[in-house]
Each structure stands twice: as structure tokens, then as C-alpha cells.
C-alpha atoms as a PDB file:
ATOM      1  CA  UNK A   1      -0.835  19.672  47.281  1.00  0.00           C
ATOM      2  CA  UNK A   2      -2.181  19.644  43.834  1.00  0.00           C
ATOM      3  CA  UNK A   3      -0.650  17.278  41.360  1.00  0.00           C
ATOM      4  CA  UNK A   4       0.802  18.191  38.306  1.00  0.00           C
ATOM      5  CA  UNK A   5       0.100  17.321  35.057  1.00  0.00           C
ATOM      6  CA  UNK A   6       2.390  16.514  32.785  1.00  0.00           C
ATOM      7  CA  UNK A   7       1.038  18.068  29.822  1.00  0.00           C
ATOM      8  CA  UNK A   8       0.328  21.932  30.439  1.00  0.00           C
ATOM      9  CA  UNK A   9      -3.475  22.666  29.110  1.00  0.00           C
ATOM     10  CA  UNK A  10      -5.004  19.420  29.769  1.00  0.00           C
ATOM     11  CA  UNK A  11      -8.309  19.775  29.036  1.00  0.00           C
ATOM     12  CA  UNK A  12      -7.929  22.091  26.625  1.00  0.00           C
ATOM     13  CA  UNK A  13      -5.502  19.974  24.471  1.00  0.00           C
ATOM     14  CA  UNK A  14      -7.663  17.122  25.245  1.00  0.00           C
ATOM     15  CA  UNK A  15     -10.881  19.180  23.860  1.00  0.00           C
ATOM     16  CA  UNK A  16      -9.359  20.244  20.570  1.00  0.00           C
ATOM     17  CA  UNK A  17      -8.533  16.642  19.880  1.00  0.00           C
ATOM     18  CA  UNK A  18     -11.968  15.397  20.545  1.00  0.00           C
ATOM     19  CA  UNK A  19     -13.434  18.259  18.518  1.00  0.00           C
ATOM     20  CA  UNK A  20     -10.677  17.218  15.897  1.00  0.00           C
ATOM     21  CA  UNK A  21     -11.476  13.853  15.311  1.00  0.00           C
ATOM     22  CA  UNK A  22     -15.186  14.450  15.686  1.00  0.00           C
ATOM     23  CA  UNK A  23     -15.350  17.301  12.796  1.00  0.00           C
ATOM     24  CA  UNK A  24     -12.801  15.363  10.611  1.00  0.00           C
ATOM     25  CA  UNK A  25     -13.015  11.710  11.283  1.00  0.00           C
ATOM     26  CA  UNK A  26     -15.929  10.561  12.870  1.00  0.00           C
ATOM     27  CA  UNK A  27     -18.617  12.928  11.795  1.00  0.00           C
ATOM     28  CA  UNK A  28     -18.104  11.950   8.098  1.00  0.00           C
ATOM     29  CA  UNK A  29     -17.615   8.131   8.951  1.00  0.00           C
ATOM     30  CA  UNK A  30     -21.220   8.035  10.888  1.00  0.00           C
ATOM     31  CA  UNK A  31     -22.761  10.326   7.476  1.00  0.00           C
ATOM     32  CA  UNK A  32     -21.213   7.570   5.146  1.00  0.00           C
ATOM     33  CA  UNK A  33     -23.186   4.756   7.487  1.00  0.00           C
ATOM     34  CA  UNK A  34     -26.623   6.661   7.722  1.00  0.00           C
ATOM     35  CA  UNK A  35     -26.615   6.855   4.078  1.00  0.00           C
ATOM     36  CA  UNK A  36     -25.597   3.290   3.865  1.00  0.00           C
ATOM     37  CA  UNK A  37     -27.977   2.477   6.223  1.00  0.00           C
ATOM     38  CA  UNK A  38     -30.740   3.309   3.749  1.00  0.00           C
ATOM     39  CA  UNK A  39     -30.437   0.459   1.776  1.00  0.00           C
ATOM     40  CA  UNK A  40     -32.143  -2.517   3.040  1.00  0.00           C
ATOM     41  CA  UNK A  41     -30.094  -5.638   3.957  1.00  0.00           C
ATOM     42  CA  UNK A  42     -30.926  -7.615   1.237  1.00  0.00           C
ATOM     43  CA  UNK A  43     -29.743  -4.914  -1.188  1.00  0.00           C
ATOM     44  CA  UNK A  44     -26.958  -4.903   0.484  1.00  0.00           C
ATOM     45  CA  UNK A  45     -25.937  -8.659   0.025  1.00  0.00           C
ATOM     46  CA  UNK A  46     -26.853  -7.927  -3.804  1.00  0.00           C
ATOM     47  CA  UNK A  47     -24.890  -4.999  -4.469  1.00  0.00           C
ATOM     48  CA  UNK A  48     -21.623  -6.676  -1.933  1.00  0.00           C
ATOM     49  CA  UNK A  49     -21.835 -10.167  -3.831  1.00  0.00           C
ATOM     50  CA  UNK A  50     -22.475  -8.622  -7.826  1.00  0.00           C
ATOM     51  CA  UNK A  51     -19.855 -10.084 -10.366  1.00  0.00           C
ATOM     52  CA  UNK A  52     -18.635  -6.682 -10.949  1.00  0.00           C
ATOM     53  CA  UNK A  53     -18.035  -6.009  -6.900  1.00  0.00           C
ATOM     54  CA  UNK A  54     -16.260  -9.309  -6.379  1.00  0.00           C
ATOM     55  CA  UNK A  55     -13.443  -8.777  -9.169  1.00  0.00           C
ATOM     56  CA  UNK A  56     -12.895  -5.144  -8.235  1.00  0.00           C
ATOM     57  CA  UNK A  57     -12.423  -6.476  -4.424  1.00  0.00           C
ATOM     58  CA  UNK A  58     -10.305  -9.073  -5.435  1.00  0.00           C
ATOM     59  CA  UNK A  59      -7.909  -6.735  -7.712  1.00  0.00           C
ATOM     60  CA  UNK A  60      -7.929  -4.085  -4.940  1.00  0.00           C
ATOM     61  CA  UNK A  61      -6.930  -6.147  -2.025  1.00  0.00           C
ATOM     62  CA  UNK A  62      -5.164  -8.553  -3.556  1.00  0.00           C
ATOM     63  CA  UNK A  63      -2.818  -5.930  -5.917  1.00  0.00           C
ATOM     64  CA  UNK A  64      -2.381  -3.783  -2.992  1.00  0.00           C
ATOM     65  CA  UNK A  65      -1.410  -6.570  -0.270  1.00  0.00           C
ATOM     66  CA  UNK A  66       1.421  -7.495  -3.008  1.00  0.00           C
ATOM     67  CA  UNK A  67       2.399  -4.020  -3.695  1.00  0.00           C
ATOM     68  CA  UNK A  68       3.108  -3.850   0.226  1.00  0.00           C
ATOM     69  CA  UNK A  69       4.724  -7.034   0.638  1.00  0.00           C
ATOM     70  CA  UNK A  70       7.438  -6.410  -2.142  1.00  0.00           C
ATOM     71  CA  UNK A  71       7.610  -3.063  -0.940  1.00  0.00           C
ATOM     72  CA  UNK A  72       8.767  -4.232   2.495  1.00  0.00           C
ATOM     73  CA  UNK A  73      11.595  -6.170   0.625  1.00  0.00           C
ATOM     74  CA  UNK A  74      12.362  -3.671  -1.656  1.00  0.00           C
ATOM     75  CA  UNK A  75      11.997  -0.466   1.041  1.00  0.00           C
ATOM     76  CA  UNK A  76      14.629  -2.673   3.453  1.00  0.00           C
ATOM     77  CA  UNK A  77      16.764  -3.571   1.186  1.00  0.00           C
ATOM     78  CA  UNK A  78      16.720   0.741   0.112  1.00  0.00           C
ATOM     79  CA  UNK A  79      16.926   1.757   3.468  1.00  0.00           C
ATOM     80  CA  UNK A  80      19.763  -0.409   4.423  1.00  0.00           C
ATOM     81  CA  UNK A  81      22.021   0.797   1.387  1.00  0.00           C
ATOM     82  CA  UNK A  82      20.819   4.585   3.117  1.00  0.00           C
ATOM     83  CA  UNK A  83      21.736   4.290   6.454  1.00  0.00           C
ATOM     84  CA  UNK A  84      24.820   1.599   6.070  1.00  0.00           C
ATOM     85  CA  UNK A  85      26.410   3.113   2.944  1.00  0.00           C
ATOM     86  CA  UNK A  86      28.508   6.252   1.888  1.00  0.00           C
ATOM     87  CA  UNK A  87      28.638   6.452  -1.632  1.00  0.00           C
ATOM     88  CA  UNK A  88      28.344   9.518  -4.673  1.00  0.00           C
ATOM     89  CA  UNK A  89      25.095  10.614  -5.035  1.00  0.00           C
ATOM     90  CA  UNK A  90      23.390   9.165  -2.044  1.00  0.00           C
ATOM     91  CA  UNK A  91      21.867  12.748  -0.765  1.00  0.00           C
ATOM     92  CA  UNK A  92      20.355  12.528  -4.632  1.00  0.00           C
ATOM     93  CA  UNK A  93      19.027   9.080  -3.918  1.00  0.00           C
ATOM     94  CA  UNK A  94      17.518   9.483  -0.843  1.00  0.00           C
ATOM     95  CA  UNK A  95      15.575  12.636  -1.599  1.00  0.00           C
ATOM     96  CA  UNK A  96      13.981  10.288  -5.328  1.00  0.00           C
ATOM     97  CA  UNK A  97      12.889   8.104  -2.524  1.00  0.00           C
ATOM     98  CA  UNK A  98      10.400  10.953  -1.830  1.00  0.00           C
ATOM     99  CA  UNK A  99       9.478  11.590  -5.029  1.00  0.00           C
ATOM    100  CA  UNK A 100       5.888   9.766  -5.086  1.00  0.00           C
ATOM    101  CA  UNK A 101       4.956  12.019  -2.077  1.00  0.00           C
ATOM    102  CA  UNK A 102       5.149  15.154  -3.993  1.00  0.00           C
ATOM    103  CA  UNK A 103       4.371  13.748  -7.546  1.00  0.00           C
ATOM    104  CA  UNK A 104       0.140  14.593  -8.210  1.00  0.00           C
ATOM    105  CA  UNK A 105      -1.535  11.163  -8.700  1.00  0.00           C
ATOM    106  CA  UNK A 106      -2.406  11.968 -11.941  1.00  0.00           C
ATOM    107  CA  UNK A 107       0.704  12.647 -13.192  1.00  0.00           C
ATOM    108  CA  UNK A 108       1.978   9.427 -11.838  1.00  0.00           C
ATOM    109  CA  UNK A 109      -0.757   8.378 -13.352  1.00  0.00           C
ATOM    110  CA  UNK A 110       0.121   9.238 -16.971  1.00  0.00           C
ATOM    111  CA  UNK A 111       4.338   8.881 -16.084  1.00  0.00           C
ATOM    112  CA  UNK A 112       3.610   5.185 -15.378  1.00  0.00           C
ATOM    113  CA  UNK A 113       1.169   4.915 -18.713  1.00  0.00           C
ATOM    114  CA  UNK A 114       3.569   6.359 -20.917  1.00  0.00           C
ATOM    115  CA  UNK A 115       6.618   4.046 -19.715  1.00  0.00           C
ATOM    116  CA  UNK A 116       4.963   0.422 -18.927  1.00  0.00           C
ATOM    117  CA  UNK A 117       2.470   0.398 -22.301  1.00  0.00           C
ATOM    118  CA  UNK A 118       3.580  -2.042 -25.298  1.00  0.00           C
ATOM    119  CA  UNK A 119       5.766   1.044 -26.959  1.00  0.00           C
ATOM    120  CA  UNK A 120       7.278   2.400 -24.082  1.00  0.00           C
ATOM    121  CA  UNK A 121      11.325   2.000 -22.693  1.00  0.00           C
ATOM    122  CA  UNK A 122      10.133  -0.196 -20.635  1.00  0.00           C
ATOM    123  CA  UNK A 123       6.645  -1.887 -21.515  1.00  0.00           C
ATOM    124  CA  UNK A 124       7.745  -2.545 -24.617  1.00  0.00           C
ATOM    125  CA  UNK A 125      10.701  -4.949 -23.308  1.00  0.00           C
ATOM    126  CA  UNK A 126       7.695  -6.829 -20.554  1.00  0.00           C
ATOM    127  CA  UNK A 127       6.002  -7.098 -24.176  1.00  0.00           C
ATOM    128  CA  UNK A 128       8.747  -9.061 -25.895  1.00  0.00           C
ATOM    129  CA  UNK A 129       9.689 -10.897 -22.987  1.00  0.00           C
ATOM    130  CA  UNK A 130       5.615 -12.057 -22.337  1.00  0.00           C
ATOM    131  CA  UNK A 131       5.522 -13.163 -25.930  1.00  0.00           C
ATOM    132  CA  UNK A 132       8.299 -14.707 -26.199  1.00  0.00           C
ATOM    133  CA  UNK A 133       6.906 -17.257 -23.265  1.00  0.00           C
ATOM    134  CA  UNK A 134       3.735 -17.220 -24.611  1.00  0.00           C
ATOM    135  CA  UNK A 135       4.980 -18.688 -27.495  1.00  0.00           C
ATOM    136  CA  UNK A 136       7.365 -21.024 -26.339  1.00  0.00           C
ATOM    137  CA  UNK A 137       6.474 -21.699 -22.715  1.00  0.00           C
ATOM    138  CA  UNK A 138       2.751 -21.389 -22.771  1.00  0.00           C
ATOM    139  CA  UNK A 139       1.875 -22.282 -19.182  1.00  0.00           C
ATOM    140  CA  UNK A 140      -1.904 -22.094 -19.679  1.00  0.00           C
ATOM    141  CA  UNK A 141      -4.634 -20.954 -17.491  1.00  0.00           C
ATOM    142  CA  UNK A 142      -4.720 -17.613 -15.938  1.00  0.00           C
ATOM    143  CA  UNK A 143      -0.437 -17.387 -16.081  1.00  0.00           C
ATOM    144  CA  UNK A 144      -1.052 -17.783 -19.618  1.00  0.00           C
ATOM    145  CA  UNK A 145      -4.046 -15.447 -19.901  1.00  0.00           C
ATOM    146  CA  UNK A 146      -2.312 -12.705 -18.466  1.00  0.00           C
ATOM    147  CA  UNK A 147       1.296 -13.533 -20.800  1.00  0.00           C
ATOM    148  CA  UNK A 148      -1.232 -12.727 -23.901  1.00  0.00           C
ATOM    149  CA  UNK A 149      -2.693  -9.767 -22.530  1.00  0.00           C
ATOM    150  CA  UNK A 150       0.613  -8.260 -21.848  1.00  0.00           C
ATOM    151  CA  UNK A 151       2.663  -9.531 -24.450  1.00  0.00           C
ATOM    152  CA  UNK A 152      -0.538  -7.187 -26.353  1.00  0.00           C
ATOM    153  CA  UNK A 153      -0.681  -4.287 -24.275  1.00  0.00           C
ATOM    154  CA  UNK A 154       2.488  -4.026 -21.918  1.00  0.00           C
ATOM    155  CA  UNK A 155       2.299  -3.741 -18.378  1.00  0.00           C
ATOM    156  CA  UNK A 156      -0.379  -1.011 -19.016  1.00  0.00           C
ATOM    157  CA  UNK A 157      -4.211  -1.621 -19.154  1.00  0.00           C
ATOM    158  CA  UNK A 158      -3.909  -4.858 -16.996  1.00  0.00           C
ATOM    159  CA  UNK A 159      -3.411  -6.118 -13.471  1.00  0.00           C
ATOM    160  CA  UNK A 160       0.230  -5.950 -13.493  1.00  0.00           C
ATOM    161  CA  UNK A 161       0.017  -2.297 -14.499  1.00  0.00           C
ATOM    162  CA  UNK A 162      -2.153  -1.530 -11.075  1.00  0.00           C
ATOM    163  CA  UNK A 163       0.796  -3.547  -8.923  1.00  0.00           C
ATOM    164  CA  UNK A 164       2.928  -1.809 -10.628  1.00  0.00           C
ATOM    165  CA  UNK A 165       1.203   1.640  -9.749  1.00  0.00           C
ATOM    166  CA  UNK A 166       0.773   0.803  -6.085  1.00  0.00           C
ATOM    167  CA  UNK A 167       4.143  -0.142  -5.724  1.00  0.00           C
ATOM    168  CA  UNK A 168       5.200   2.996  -6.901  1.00  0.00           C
ATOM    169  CA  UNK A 169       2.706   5.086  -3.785  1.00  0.00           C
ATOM    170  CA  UNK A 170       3.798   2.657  -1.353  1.00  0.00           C
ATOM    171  CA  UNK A 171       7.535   2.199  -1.192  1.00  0.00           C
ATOM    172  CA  UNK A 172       8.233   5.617   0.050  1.00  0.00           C
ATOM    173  CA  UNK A 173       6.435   4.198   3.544  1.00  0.00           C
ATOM    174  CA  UNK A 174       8.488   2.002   4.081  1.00  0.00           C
ATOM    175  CA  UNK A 175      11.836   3.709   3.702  1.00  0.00           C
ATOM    176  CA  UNK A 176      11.026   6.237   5.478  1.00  0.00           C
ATOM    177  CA  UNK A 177       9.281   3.836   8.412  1.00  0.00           C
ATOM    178  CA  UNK A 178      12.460   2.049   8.437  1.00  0.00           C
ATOM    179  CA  UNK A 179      15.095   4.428   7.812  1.00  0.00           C
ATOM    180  CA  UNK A 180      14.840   6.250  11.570  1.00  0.00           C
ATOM    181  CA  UNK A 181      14.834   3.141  13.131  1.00  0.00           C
ATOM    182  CA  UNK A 182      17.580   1.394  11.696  1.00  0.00           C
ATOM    183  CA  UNK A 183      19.978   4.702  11.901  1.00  0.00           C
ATOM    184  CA  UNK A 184      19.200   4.577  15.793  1.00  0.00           C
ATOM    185  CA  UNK A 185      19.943   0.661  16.185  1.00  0.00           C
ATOM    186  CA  UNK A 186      23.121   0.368  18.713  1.00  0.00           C
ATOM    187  CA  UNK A 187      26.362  -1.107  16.901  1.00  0.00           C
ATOM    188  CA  UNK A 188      27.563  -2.217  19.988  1.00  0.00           C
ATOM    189  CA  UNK A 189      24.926  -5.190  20.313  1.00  0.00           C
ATOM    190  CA  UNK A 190      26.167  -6.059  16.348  1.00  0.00           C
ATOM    191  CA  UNK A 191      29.947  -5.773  17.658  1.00  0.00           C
ATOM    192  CA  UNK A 192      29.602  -7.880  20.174  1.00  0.00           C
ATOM    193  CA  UNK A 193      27.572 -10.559  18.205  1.00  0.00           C
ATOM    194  CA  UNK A 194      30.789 -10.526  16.131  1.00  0.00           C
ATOM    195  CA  UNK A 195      33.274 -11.084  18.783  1.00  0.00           C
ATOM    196  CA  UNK A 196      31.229 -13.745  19.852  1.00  0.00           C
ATOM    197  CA  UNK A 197      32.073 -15.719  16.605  1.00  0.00           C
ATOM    198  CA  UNK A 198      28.160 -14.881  15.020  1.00  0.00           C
ATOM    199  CA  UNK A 199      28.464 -14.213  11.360  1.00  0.00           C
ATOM    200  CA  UNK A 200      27.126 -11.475   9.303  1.00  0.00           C
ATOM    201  CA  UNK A 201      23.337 -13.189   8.358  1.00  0.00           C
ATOM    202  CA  UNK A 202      23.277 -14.336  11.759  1.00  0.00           C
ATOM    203  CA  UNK A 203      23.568 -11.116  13.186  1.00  0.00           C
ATOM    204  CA  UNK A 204      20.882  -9.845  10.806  1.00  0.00           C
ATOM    205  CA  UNK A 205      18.710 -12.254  11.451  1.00  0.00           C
ATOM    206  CA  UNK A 206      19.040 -12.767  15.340  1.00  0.00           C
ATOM    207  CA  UNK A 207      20.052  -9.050  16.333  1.00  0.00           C
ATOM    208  CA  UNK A 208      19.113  -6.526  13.380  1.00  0.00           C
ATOM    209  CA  UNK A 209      16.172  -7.853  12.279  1.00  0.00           C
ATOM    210  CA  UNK A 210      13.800  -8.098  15.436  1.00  0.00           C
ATOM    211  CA  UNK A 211      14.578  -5.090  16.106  1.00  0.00           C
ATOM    212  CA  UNK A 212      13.453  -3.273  12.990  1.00  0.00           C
ATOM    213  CA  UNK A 213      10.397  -6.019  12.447  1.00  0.00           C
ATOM    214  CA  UNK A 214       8.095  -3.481  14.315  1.00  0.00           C
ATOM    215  CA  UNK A 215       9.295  -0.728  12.374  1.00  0.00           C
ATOM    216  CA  UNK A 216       8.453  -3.340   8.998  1.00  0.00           C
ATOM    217  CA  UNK A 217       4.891  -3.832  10.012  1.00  0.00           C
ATOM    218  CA  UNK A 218       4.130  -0.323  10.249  1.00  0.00           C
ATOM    219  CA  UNK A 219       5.596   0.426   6.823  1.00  0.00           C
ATOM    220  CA  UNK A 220       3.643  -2.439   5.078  1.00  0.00           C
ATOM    221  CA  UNK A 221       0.611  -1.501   7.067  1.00  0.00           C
ATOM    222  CA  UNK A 222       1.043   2.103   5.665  1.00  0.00           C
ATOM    223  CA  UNK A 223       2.031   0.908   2.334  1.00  0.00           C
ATOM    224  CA  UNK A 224      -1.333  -1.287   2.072  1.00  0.00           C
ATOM    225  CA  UNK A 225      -3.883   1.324   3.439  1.00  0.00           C
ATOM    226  CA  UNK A 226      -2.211   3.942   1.052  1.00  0.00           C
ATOM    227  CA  UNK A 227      -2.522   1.533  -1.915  1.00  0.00           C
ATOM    228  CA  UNK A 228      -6.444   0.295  -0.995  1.00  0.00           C
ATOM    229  CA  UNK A 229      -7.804   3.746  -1.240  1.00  0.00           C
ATOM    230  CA  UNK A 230      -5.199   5.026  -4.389  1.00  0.00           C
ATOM    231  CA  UNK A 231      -7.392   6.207  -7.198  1.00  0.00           C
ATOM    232  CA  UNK A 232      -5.368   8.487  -8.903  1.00  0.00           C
ATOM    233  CA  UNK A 233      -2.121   6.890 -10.124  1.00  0.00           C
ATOM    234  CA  UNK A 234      -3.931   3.900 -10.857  1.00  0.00           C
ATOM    235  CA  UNK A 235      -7.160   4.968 -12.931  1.00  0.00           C
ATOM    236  CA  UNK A 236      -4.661   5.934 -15.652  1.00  0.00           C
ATOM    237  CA  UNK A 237      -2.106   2.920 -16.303  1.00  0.00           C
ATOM    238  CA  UNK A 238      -5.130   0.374 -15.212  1.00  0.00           C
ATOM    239  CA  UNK A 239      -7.808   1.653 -18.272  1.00  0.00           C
ATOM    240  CA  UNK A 240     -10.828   1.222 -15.924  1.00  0.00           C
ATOM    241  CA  UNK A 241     -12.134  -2.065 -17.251  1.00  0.00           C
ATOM    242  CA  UNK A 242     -15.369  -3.759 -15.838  1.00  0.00           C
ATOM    243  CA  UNK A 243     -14.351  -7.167 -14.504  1.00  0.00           C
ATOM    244  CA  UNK A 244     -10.330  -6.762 -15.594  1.00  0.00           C
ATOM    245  CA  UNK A 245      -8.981  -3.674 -13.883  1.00  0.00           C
ATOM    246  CA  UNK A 246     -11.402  -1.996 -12.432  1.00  0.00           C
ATOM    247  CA  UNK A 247     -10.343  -0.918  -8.473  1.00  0.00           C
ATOM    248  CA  UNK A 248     -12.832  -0.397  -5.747  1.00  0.00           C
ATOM    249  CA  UNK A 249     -12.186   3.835  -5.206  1.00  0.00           C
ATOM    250  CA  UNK A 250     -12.573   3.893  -9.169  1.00  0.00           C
ATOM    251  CA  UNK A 251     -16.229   1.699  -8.928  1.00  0.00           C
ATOM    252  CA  UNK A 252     -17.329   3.953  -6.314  1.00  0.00           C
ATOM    253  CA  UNK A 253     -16.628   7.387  -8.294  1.00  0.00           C
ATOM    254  CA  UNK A 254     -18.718   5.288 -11.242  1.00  0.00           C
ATOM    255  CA  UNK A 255     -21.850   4.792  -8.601  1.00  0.00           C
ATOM    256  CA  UNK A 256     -21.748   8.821  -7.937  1.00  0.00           C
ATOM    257  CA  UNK A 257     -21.639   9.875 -11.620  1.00  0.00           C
ATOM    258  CA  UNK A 258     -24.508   8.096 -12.056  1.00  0.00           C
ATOM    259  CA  UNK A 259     -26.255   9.598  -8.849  1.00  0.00           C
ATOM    260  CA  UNK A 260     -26.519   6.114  -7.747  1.00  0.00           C
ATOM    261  CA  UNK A 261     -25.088   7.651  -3.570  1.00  0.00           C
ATOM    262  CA  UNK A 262     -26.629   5.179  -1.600  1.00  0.00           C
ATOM    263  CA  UNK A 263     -24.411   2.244  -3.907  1.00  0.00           C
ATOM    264  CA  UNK A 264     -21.774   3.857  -3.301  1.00  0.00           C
ATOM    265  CA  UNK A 265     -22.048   4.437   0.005  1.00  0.00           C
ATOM    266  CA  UNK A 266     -22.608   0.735   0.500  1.00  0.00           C
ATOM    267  CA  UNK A 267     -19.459  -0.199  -1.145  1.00  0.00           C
ATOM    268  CA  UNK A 268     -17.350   2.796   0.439  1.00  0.00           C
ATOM    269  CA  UNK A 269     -18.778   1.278   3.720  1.00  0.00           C
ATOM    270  CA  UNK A 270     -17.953  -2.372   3.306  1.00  0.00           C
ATOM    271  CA  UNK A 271     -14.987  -1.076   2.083  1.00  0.00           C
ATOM    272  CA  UNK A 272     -13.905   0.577   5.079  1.00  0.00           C
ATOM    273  CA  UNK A 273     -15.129  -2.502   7.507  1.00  0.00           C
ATOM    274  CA  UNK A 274     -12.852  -4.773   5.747  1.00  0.00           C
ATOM    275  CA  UNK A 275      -9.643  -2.349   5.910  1.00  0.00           C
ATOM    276  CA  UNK A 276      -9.967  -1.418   9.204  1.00  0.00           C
ATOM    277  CA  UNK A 277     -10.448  -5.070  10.299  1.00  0.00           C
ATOM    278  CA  UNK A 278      -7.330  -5.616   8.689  1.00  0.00           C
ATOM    279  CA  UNK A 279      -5.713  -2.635  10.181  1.00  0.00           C
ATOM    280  CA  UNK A 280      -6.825  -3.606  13.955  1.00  0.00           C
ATOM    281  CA  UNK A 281      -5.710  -7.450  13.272  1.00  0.00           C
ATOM    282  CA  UNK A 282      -1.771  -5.913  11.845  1.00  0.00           C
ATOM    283  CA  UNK A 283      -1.739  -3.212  14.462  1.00  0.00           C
ATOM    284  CA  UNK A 284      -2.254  -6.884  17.002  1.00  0.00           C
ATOM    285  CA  UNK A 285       0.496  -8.635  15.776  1.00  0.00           C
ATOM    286  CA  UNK A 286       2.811  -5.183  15.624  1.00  0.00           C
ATOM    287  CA  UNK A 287       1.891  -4.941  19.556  1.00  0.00           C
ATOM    288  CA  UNK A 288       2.610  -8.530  20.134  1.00  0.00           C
ATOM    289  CA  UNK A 289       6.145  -8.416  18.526  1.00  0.00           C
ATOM    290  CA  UNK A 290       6.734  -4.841  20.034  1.00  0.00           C
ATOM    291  CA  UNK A 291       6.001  -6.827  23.858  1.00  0.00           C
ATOM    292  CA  UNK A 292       8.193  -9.877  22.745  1.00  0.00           C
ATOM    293  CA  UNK A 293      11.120  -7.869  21.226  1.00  0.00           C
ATOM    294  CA  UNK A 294      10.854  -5.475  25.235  1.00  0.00           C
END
């Protein structure tokens, strides 16, 4: 007796998705290397540890961790009011939510410009309100570098202007990460914590919340590998400057207009080592808390 499979077409299903990933995925990955691979080792450490390198690395790793850390916050906290709440115009609400997804990058790009520079509705008031503690709270240092810059220029042109744009890509992710799980969460495990004399942040935090922590993780790992490799939405509002605002995806296009491909290679590779590393070591702690929470 012959056992059955559970999926009809096996090996044919199983070939397509081999030939899938190959063609797509891993073809392209193992081109980027061999061209990487070109450039000796010590090149390597030159072009991986220049000035220029270093600050675009910090701005793009650091900007987009932040991004998807308040996004987490602010997707739960938007997801919650979806899923717990009736109220006029939710339908509305929800479908703005998805708004980023089907919004071109460039347009985003130019939207955000237009409303967080130092005359728009609402760089102008981040203006006012940055030069109004520059001059009577002046904190110094880099908080006080950055209060001068945008009490200048707004939001736009500067660090905060690139947070600002990959908060805007990444919150979507997260709603809609969380917004499945939490509608499918039992409210008999949250009734009984009641009757058992638990109050309401109790019962968030002991019942509700472990169970949609997975569900977080993924939407702040989606959030953050969305955000690394953003260059559209951000080239705009960030003004591309060498040292200041310059992004990673933005100092790569730069190497290939200037027919520079094995530099760019390099960086697009070191790039990609460092995210998925990342990846792998969020996609171990998701697993971990998925066992725990079983």
C-alpha cells in the first residue's frame, strides 16, 4: 500500500519552488557576491570602514531600527482601536492604514517634503518649537546640533526627516501583522481572567499580550527590513547629503552612476550580511517565544 501524500503534485510543486527561488532569489544573490568577490580584501576593509560608509550605516540602521520600534507601539496601539472598537468612520480608517502600500515612493517622497520642511503645516510648527529650545533650553552637543538644523530647515533635509519617512513605509506592517491575530484571540481566556478578580492591564499584560508578542516581532521585523532597503520615500525629504543624510540604498545608486559596480556591489553585499544576520537572530527569538507561549 502506497502512502499518500498530503500535498497532490509533490515533486512537481516542490520543483517549481526550487526553480523559483533559484531564478529569483539565489541566482542574483550569488551574481551580487562574484562581483563582490572581485575586489580584493583589503579594498574591501577600505571601502566598508570610509567616513562616508560609516555615517550612511549608522543613519540607515539606526533610523530604521527606530522607525520599527515606534511603529510597533504605534501599529498596536492602531490595531487595538481596529479590532476592539466600533466607531464612525472606522471602515475609512482602516483602509488609510493601507495607504503607504499603494502610494509610489516617490510621491511619498515629495508628500512628506512638502509637509515636514520649515514652511509646511507641519514642519513649520517642529521649526518654531526647535527654536524656541534652542534658544532657551540649549542642551548642547549633538541634541543641540540637530535643534539648529531643524529649527533651520524643518523636519526635512535632516535625520529626523528619514525617521520620519520610514515610519511612514513601516507602520502598515505592523497593523496588518497584528490585526489577524488579535481579532482571532479567544475572549473567553480575558473573561475568565476577569472573574478571577485580574484587572484590565493585568489581563493585557499576562493574557493579551503574550499572545500577540509573536505576531509583534514579525511586524517590527517586517517594518525594519522594509525601512533598510527604502530608497524612494526617503531620497526626497532626506536631500542626499554626504556624511548628514545620506542612506545606504541611496550611496549605492551613487557608486553605479559613476560606473564604480564592483563598490557597489561591496556595499550592497555587506549590506545584505548584516540584515540578514539580523533577520536570522529576530526570527530566533520569535521561535523561542512562539515555543514558550505553546
Amino acid at each position: 500500500m502506497s502512502r499518500r501524500r498530503i500535498i497532490p503534485g509533490f515533486g512537481l510543486s516542490l520543483g517549481y519552488t526550487i526553480t523559483y527561488l533559484s531564478v529569483i532569489i539565489l541566482i542574483p544573490l550569488l551574481a551580487l557576491f562574484l562581483k563582490a568577490s572581485k575586489v580584493g580584501w583589503d579594498d574591501w576593509v577600505k571601502i566598508l570602514t570610509s567616513r562616508q560608509l560609516v555615517a550612511a550605516a549608522k543613519l540607515s540602521f539606526g533610523a530604521s531600527a527606530l522607525a520599527a520600534l515606534l511603529s510597533s507601539f504605534l501599529g498596536l496601539l492602531i490595531a487595538w482601536v481596529l479590532v476592539r472598537y466600533r466607531f464612525p468612520g472606522r471602515r475609512l480608517f482602516d483602509a488609510v492604514v493601507d495607504l503607504p502600500f499603494a502610494l509610489p515612493t516617490a510621491v511619498a517622497g515629495i508628500t512628506l517634503t512638502q509637509i515636514y520642511n520649515y514652511k509646511g503645516w507641519i514642519g513649520q510648527y517642529i521649526a518654531q518649537a526647535a527654536g524656541w529650545l534652542k534658544t532657551h533650553h540649549d542642551p548642547g552637543g549633538w541634541l543641540g546640533d540637530r535643534l539648529g538644523e531643524w529649527a533651520e530647515k524643518g523636519a526635512a533635509y535632516s535625520s529626523l526627516g528619514v525617521f520620519i519617512a520610514l515610519l511612514f513605509i513601516g507602520l502598515p506592517f505592523v497593523v496588518r501583522t497584528l490585526q489577524p491575530v488579535m481579532e482571532e484571540l479567544p475572549k473567553d481566556i480575558e473573561e475568565a481572567a476577569a472573574c478571577l478578580g485580574a484587572k484590565r492591564w493585568t489581563i493585557f499584560r499576562r493574557v493579551i499580550f503574550p499572545a500577540i508578542l509573536p505576531a509583534l516581532i514579525t511586524g517590527f521585523t517586517l517594518a525594519f527590513a522594509r525601512a533598510v532597503g527604502e530608497y524612494g520615500s526617503v531620497i526626497f525629504i532626506s536631500g542626499n547629503l554626504p556624511l548628514k543624510t545620506e542612506i545606504l540604498p541611496s550611496l549605492i545608486i551613487a557608486q553605479l552612476e559613476q560606473f564604480k559596480y564592483e563598490t557597489a556591489a561591496v556595499i550592497a553585499a555587506a549590506m545584505l550580511i548584516v540584515s540578514f544576520a539580523l533577520l536570522f537572530l529576530i526570527n530566533l527569538l520569535q521561535r523561542r517565544l512562539n515555543w514558550r507561549t505553546r
